[in-house]
N, C-alpha and C. Protein backbone atom coordinates (compact mmCIF):
# COMPACT_ATOMS: atom_id res chain seq x y z
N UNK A 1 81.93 108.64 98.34
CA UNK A 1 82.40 108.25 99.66
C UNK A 1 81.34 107.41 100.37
N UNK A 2 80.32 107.91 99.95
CA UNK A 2 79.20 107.13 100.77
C UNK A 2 79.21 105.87 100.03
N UNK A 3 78.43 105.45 98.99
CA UNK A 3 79.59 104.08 98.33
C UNK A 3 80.36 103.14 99.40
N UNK A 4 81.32 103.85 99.15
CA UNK A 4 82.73 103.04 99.62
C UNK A 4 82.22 102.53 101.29
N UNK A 5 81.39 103.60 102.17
CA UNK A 5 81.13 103.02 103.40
C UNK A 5 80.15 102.30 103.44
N UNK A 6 79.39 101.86 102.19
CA UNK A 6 78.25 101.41 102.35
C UNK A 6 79.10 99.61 101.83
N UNK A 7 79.76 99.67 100.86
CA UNK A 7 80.48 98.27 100.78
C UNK A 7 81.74 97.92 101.67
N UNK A 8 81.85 98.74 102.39
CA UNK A 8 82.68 98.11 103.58
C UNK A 8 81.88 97.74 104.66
N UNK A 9 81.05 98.23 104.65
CA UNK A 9 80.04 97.56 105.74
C UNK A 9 79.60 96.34 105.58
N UNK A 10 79.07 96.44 104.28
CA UNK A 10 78.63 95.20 103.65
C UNK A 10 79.55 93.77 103.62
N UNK A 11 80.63 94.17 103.45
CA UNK A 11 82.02 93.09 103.73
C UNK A 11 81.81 92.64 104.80
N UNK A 12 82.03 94.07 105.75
CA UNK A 12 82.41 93.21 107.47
C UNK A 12 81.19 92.57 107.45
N UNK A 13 79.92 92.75 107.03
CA UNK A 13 78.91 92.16 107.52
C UNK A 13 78.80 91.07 107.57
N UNK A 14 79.23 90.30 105.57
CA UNK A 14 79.48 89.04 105.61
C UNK A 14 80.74 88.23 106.29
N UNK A 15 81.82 89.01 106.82
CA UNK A 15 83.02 88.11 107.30
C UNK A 15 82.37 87.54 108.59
N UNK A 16 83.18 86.41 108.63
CA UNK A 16 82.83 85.71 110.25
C UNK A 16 84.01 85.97 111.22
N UNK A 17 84.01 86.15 112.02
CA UNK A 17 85.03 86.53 113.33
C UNK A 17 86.62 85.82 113.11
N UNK A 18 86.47 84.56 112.22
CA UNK A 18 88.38 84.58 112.43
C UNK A 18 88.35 85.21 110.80
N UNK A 19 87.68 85.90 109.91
CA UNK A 19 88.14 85.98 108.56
C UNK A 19 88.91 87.47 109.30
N UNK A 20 87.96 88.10 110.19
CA UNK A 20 88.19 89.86 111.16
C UNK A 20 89.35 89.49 111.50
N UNK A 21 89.83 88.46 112.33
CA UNK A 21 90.95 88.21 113.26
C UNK A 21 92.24 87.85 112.54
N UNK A 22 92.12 87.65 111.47
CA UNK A 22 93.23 87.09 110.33
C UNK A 22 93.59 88.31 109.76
N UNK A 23 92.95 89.38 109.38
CA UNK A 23 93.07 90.62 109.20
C UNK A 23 93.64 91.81 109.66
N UNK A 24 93.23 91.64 111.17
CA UNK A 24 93.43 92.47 112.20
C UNK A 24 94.96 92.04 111.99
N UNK A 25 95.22 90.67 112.29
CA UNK A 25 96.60 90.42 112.26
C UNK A 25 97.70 90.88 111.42
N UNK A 26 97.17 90.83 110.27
CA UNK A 26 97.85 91.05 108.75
C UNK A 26 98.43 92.17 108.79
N UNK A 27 97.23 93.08 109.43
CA UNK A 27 96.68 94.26 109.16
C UNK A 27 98.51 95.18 110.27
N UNK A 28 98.45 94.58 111.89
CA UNK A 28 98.90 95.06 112.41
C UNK A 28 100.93 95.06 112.06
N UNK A 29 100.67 93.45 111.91
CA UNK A 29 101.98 93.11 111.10
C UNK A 29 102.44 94.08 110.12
N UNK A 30 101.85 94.25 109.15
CA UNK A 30 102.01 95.27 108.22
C UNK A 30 102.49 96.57 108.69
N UNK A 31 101.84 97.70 109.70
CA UNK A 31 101.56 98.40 110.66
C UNK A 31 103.01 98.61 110.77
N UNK A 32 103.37 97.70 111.70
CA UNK A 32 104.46 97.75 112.63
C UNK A 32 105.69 96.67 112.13
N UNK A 33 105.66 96.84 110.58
CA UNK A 33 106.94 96.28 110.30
C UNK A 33 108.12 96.83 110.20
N UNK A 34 107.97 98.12 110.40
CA UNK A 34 109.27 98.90 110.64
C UNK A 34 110.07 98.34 111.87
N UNK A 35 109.01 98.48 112.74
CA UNK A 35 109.56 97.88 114.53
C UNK A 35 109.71 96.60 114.35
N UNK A 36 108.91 95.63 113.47
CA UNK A 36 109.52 94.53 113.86
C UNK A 36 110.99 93.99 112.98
N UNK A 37 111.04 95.24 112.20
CA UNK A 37 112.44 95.14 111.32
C UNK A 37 113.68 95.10 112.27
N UNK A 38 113.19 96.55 112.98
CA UNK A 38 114.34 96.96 113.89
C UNK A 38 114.90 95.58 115.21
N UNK A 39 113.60 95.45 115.37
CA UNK A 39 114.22 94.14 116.33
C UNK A 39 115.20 92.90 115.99
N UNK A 40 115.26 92.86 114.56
CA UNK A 40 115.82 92.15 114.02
C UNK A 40 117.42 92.72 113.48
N UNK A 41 117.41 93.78 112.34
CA UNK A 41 118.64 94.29 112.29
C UNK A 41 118.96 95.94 112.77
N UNK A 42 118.34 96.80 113.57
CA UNK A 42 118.58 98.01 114.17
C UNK A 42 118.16 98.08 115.53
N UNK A 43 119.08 97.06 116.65
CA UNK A 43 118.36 97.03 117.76
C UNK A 43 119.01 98.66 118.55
N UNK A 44 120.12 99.38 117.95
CA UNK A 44 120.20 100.41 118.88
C UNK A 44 119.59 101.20 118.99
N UNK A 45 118.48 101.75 117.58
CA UNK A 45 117.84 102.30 117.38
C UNK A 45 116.17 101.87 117.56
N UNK A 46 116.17 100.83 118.13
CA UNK A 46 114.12 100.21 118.50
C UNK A 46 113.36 101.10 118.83
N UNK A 47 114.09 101.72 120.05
CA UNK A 47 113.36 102.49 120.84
C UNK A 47 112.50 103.59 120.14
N UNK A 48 113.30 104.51 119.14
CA UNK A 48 113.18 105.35 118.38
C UNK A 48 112.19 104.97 117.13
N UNK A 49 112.60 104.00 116.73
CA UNK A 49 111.79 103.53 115.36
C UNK A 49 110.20 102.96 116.11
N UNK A 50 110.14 102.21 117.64
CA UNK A 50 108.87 101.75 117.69
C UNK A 50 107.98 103.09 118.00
N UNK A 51 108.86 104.22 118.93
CA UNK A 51 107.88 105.43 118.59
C UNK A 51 107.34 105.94 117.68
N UNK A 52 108.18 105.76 116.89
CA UNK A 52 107.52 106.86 115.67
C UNK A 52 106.89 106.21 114.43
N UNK A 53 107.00 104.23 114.73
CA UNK A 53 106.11 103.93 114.02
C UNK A 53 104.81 104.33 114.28
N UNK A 54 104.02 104.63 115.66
CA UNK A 54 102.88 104.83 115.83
C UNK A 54 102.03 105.64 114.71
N UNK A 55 103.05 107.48 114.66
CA UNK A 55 102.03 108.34 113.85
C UNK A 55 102.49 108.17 112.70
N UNK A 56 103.90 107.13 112.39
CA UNK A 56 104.22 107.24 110.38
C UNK A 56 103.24 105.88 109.87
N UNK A 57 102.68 105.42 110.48
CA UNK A 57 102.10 104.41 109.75
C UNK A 57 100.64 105.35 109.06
N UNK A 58 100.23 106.37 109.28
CA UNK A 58 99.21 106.72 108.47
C UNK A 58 100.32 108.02 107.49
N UNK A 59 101.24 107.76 106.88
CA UNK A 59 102.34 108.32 106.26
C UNK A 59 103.06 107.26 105.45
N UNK A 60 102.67 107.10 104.22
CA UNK A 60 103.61 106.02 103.85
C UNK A 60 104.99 106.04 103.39
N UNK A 61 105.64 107.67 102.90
CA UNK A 61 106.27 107.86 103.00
C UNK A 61 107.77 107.96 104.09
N UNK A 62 106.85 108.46 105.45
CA UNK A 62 106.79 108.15 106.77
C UNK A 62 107.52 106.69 106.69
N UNK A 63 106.52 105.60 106.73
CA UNK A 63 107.15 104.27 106.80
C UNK A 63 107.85 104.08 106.23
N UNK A 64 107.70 103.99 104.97
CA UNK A 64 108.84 103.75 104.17
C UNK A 64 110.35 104.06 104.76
N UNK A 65 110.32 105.32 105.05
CA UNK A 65 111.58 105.89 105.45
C UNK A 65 112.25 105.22 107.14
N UNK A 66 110.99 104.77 107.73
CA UNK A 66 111.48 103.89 108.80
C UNK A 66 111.84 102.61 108.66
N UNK A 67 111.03 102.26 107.73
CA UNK A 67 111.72 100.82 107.10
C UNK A 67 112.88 100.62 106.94
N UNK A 68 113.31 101.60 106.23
CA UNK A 68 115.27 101.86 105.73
C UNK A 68 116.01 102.10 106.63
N UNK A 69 115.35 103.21 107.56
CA UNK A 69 116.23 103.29 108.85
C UNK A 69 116.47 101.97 109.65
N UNK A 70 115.22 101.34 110.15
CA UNK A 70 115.46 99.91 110.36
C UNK A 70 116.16 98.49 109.62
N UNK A 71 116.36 98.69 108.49
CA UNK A 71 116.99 97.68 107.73
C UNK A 71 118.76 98.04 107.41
N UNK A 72 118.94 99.33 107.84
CA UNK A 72 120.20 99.86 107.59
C UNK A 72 121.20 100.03 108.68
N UNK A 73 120.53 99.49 110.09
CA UNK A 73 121.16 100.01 111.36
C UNK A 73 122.40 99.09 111.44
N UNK A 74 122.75 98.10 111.02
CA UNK A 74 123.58 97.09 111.87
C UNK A 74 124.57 96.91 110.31
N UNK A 75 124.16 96.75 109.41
CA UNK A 75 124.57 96.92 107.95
C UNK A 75 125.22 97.61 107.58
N UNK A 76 125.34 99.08 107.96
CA UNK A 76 125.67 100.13 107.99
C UNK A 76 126.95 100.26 108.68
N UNK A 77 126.54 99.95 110.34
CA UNK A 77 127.99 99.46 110.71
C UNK A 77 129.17 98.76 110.36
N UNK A 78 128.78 97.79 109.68
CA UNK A 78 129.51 96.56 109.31
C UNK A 78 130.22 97.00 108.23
N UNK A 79 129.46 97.86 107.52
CA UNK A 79 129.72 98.49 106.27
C UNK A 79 130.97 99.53 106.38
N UNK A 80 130.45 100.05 107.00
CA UNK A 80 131.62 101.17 107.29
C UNK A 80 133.10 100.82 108.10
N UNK A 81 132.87 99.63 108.90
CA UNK A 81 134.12 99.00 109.30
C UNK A 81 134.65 98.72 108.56
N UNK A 82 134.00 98.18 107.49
CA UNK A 82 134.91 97.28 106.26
C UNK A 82 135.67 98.40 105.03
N UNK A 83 135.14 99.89 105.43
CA UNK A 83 135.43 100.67 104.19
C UNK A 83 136.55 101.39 105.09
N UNK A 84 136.23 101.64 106.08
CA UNK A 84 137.06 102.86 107.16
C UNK A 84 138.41 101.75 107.51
């Protein structure tokens, strides 16, 4: 473990401030792609999915499972009109 903090240090040390900022970005995108799913096809459900992206993102299972919830909201509907 000590290792591992000793070459992550060593990384940030050499990055320069936009290699950090390109990251951070990546980083948050990634994060919060459940929510930014939902904004796109599960807007009834945002509210719900941007909460609980907060504590499932250190859960990947967690995400995962918000991902689907978010990609299934509006699809789902459509879906079921067409079967019902």
């Amino acid at each position: 473990m000590n290792d591992f903090l000793n070459n992550y240090l060593v990384v940030v040390e050499q990055s320069n401030a936009l290699q950090l900022v390109v990251f951070a970005v990546f980083f948050l995108l990634v994060y919060f792609l459940p929510t930014l799913l939902a904004i796109f096809f599960n807007r009834q459900h945002l509210a719900k999915i941007a909460l609980l992206n907060v504590p499932a993102g250190f859960s990947f299972i967690v995400w995962g499972g918000l991902i689907l919830w978010a990609c299934t909201g509006r699809v789902g509907q459509v879906l079921a009109k067409k079967l019902g």
